[in-house]
N, C-alpha and C. Protein backbone atom coordinates (compact mmCIF):
# COMPACT_ATOMS: atom_id res chain seq x y z
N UNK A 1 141.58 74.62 64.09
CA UNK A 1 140.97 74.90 65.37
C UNK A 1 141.55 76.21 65.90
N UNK A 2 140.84 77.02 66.50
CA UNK A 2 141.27 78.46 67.13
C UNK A 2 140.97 78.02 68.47
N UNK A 3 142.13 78.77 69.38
CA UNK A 3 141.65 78.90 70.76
C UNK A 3 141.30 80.36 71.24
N UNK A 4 140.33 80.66 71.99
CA UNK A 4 139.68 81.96 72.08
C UNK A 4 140.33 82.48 73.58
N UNK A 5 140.26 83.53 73.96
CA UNK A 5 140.73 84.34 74.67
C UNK A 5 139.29 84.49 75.56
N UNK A 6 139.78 84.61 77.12
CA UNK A 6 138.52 84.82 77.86
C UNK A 6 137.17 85.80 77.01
N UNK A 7 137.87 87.07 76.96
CA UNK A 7 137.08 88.22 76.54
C UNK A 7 136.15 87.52 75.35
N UNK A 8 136.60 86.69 74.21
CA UNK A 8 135.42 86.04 73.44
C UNK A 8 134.29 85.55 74.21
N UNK A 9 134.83 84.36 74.93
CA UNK A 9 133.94 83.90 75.72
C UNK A 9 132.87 84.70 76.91
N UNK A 10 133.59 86.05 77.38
CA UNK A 10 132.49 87.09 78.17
C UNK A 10 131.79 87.67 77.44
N UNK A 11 131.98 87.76 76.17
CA UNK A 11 131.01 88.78 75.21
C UNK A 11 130.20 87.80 74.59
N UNK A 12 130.41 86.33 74.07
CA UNK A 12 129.56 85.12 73.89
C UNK A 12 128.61 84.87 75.24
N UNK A 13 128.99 84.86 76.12
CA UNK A 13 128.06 84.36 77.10
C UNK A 13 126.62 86.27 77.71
N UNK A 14 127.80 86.87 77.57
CA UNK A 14 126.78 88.22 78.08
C UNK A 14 126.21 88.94 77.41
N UNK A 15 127.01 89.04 75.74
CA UNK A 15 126.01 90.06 74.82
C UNK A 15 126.10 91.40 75.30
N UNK A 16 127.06 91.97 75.88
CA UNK A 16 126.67 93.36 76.54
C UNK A 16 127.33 94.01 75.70
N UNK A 17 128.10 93.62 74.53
CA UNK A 17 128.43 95.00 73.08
C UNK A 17 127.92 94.08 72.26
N UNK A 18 126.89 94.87 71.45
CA UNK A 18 126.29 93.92 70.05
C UNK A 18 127.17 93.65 69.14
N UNK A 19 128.06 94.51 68.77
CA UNK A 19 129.57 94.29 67.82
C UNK A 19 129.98 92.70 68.72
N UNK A 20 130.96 92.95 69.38
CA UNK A 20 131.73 91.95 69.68
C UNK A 20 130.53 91.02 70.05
N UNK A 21 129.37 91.17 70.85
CA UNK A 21 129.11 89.48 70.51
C UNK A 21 128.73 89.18 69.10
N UNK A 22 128.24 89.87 68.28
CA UNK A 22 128.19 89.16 66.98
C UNK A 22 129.25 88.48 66.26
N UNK A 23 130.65 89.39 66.55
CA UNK A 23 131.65 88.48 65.82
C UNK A 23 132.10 87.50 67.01
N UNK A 24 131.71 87.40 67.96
CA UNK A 24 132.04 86.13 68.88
C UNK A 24 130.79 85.07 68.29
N UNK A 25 129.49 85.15 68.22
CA UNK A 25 128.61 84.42 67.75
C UNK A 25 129.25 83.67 66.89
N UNK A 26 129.60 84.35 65.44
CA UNK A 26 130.35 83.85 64.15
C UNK A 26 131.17 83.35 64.26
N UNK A 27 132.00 83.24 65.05
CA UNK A 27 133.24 83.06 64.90
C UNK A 27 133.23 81.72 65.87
N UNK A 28 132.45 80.98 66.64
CA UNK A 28 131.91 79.89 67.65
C UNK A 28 131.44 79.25 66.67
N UNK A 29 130.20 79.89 65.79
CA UNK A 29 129.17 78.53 64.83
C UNK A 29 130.08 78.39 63.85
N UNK A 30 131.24 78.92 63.67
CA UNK A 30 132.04 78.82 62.00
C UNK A 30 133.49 78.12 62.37
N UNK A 31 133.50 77.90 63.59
CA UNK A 31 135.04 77.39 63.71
C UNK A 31 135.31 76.14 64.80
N UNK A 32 135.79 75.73 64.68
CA UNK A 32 136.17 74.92 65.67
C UNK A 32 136.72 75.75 66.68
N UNK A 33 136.56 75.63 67.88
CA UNK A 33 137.12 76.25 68.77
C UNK A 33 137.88 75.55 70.54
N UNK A 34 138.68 75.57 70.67
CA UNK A 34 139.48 75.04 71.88
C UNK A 34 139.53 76.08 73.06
N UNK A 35 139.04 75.77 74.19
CA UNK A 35 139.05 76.90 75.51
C UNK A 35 139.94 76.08 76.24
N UNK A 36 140.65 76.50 77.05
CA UNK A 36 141.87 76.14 77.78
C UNK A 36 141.35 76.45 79.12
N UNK A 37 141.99 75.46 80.13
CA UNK A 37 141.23 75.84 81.24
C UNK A 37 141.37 76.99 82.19
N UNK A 38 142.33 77.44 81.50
CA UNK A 38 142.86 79.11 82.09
C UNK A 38 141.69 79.90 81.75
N UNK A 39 141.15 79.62 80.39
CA UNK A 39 140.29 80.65 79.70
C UNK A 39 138.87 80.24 80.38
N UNK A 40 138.79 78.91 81.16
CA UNK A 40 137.51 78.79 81.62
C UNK A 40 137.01 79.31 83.03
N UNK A 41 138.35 79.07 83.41
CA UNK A 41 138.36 79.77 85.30
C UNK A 41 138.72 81.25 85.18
N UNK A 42 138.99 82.25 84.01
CA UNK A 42 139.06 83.67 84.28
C UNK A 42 137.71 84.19 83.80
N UNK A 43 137.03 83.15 83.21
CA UNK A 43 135.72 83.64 82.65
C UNK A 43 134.75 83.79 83.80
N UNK A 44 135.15 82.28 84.42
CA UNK A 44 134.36 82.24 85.84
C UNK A 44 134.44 83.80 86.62
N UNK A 45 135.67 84.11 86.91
CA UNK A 45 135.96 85.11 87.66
C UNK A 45 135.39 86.23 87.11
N UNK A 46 135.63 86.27 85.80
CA UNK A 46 134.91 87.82 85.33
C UNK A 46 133.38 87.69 85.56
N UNK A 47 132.94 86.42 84.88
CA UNK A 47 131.25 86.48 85.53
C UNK A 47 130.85 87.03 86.96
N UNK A 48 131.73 86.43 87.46
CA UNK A 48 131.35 86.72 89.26
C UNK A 48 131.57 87.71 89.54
N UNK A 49 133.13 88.64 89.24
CA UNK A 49 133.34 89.77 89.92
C UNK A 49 133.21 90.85 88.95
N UNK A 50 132.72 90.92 87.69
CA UNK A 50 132.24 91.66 86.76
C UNK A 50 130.99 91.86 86.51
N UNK A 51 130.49 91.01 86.53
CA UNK A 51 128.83 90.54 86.16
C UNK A 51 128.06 90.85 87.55
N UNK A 52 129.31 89.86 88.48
CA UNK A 52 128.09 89.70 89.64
C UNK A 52 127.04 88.79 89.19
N UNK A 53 127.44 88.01 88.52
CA UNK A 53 126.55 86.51 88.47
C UNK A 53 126.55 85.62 89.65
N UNK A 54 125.31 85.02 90.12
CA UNK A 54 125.29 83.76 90.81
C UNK A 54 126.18 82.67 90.77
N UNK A 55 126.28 82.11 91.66
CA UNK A 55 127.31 80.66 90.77
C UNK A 55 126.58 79.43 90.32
N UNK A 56 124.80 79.65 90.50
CA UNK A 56 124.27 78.99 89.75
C UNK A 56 124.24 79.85 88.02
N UNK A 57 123.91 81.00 88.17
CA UNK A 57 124.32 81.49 86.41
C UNK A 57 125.43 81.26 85.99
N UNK A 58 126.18 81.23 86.57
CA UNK A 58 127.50 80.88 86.20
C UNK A 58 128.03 79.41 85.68
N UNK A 59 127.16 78.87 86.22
CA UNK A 59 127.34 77.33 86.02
C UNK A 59 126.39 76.78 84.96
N UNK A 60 125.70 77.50 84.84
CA UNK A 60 124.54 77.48 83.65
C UNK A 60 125.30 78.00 82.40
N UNK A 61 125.72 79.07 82.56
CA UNK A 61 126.57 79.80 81.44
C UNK A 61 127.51 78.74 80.84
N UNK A 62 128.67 78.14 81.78
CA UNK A 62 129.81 77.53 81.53
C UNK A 62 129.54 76.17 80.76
N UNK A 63 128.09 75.84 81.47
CA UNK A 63 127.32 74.66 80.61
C UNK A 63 126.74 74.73 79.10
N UNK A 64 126.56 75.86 79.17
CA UNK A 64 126.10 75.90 77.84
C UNK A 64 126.85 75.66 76.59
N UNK A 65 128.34 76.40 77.37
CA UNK A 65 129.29 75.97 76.18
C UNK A 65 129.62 74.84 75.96
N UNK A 66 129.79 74.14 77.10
CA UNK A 66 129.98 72.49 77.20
C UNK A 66 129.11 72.03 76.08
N UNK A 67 128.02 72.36 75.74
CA UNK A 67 126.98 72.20 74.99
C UNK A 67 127.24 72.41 73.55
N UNK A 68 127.61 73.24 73.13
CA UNK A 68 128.03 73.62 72.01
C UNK A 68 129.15 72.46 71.18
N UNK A 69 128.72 72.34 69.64
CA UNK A 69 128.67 71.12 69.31
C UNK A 69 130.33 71.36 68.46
N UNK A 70 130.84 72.47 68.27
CA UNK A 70 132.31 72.98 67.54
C UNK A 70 133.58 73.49 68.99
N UNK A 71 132.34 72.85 70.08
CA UNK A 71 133.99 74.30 71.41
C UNK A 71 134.38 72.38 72.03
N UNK A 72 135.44 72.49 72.07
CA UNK A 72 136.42 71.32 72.84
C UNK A 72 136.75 72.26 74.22
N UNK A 73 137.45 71.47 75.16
CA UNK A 73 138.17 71.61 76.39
C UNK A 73 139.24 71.62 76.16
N UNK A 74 139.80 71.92 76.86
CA UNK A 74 141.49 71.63 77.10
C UNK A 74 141.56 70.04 77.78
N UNK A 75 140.44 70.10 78.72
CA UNK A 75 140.25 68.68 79.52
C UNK A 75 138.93 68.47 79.62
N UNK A 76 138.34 67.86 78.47
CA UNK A 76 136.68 67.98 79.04
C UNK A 76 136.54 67.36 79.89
N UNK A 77 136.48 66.53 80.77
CA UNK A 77 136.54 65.44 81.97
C UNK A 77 136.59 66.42 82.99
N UNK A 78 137.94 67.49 83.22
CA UNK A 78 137.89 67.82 84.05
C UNK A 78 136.76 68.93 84.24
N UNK A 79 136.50 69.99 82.91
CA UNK A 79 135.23 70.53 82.95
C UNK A 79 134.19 69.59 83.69
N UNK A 80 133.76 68.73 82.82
CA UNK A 80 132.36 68.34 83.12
C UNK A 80 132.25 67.59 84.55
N UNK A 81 133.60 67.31 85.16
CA UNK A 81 133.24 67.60 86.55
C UNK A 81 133.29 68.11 87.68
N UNK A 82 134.08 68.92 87.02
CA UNK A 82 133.82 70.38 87.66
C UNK A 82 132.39 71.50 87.59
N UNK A 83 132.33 71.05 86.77
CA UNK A 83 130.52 71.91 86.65
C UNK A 83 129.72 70.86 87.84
N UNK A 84 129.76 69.41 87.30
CA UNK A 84 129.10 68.57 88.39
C UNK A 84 129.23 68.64 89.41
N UNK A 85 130.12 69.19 90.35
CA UNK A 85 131.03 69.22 91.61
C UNK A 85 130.44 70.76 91.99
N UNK A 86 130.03 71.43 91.18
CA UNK A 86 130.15 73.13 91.28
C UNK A 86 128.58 72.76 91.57
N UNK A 87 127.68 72.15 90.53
CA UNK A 87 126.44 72.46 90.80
C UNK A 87 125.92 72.01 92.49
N UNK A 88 127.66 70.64 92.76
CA UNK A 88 126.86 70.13 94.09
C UNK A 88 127.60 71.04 95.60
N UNK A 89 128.36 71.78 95.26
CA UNK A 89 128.15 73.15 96.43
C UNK A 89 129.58 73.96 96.12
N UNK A 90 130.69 73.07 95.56
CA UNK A 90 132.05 73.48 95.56
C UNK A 90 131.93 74.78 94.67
N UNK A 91 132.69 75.65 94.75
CA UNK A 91 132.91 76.70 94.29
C UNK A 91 133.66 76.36 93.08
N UNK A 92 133.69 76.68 91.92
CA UNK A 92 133.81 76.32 90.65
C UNK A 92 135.78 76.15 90.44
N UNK A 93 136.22 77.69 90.92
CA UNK A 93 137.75 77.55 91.02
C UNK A 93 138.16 76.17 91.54
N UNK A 94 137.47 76.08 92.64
CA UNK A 94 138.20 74.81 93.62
C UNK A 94 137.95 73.31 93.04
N UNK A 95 136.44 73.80 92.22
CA UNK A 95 136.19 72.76 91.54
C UNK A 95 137.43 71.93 90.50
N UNK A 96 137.76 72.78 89.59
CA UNK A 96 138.27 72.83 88.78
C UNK A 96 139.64 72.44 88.87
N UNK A 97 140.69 72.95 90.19
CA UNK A 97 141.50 72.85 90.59
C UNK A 97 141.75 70.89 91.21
N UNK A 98 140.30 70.58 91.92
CA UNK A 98 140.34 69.32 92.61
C UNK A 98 140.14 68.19 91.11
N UNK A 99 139.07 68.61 90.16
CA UNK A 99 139.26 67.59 89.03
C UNK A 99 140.48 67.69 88.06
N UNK A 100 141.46 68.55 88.21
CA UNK A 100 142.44 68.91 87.35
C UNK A 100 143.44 67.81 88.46
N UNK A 101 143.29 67.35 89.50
CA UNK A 101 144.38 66.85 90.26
C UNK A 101 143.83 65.55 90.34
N UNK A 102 143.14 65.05 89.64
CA UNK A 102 142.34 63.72 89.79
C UNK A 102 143.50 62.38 90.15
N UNK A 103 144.62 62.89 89.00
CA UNK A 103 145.82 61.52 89.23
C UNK A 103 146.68 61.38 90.26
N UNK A 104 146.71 62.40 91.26
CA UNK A 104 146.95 62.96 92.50
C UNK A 104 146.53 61.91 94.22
N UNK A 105 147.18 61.60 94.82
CA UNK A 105 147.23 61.06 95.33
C UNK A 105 145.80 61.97 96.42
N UNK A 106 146.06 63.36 96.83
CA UNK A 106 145.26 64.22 97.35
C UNK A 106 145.57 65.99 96.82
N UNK A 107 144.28 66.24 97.27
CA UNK A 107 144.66 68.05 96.59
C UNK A 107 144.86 68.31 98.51
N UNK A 108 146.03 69.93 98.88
CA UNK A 108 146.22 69.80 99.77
C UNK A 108 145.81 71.39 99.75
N UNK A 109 145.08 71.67 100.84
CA UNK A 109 145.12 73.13 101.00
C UNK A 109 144.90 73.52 102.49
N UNK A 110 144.98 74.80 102.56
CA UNK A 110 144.54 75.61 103.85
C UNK A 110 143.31 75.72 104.18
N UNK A 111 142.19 75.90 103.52
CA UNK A 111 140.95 76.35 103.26
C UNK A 111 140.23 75.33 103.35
N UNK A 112 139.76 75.38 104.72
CA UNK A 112 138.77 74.55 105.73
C UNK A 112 137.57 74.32 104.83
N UNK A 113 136.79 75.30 104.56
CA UNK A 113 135.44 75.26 104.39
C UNK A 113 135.88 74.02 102.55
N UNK A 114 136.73 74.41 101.92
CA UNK A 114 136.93 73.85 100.44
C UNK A 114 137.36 72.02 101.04
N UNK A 115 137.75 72.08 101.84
CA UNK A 115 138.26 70.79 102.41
C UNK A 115 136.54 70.00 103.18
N UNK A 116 135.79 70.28 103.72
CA UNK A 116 134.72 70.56 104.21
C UNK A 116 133.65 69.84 103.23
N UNK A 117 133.59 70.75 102.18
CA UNK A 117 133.08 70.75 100.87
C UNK A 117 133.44 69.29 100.15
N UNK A 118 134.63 68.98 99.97
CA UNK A 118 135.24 68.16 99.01
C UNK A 118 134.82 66.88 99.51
N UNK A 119 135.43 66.89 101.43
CA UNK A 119 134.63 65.45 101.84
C UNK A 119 133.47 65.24 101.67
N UNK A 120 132.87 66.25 101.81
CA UNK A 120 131.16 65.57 101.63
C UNK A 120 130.82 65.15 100.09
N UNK A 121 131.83 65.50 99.32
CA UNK A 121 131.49 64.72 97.96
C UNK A 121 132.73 63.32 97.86
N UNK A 122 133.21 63.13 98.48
CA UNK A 122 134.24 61.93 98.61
C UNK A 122 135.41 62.27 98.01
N UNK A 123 135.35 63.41 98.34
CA UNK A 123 137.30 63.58 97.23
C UNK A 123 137.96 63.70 98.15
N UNK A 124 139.02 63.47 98.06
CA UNK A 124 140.60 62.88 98.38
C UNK A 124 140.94 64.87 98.73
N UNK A 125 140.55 65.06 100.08
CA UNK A 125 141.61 66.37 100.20
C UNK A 125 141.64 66.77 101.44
N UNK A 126 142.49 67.26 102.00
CA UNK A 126 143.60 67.23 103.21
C UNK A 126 144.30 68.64 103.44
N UNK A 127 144.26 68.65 104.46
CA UNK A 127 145.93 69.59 105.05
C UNK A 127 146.70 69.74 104.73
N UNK A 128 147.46 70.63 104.64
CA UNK A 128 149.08 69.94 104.30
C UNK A 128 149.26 69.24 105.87
């Protein structure tokens, strides 16, 4: 199993150098591959503040790999509900951050509107 580095995954999902996505193509259908969830939330970020993708493309994108029948998670659980959580308004980081804390008594932050967000989907998050 190989684990890939964001930059695979931005040139797999965007195609914007024909070189590197081809050997990112190959190198996805020929290998087993492991993304770590570091490598999934900087991808996020480069989509958004590189791309300037939607965070519905974005969430479409991130799904697709989910899709892919050789790429594992680091935590698929917490991926796949974090995409679920993302498609239902949360912002994908926060997403990611609140299903990564699932065994957590509560996730605690500053950030009203993410706290806002989280209750209206029933998650456990608070103030400090």
């Amino acid at each position: 199993m190989l684990s890939v580095d964001t930059n695979v995954l931005v040139r797999f999902l965007t195609a914007d150098d024909a070189e590197q996505f081809a050997s990112a193509e190959a190198l996805i259908a020929q290998n087993d591959i492991h993304v770590t969830t570091t490598a999934m939330l900087e991808t996020e970020w480069v989509l958004r503040s590189r791309y300037e993708l939607t965070p519905a493309e974005i969430i479409e994108a991130l799904s697709s790999l989910a899709r892919l029948p050789r790429l594992t998670f680091e935590r698929r659980d917490v991926v796949h509900k974090a995409l679920d959580w993302a498609r239902r308004g949360l912002e994908l980081a926060d997403a990611l951050h609140l299903a990564a804390s699932d065994s957590c008594e509560a996730f605690v932050s500053f950030d009203r509107q993410l706290l806002r967000r989280a209750h209206r989907l029933g998650l456990a998050a608070r103030e400090p």
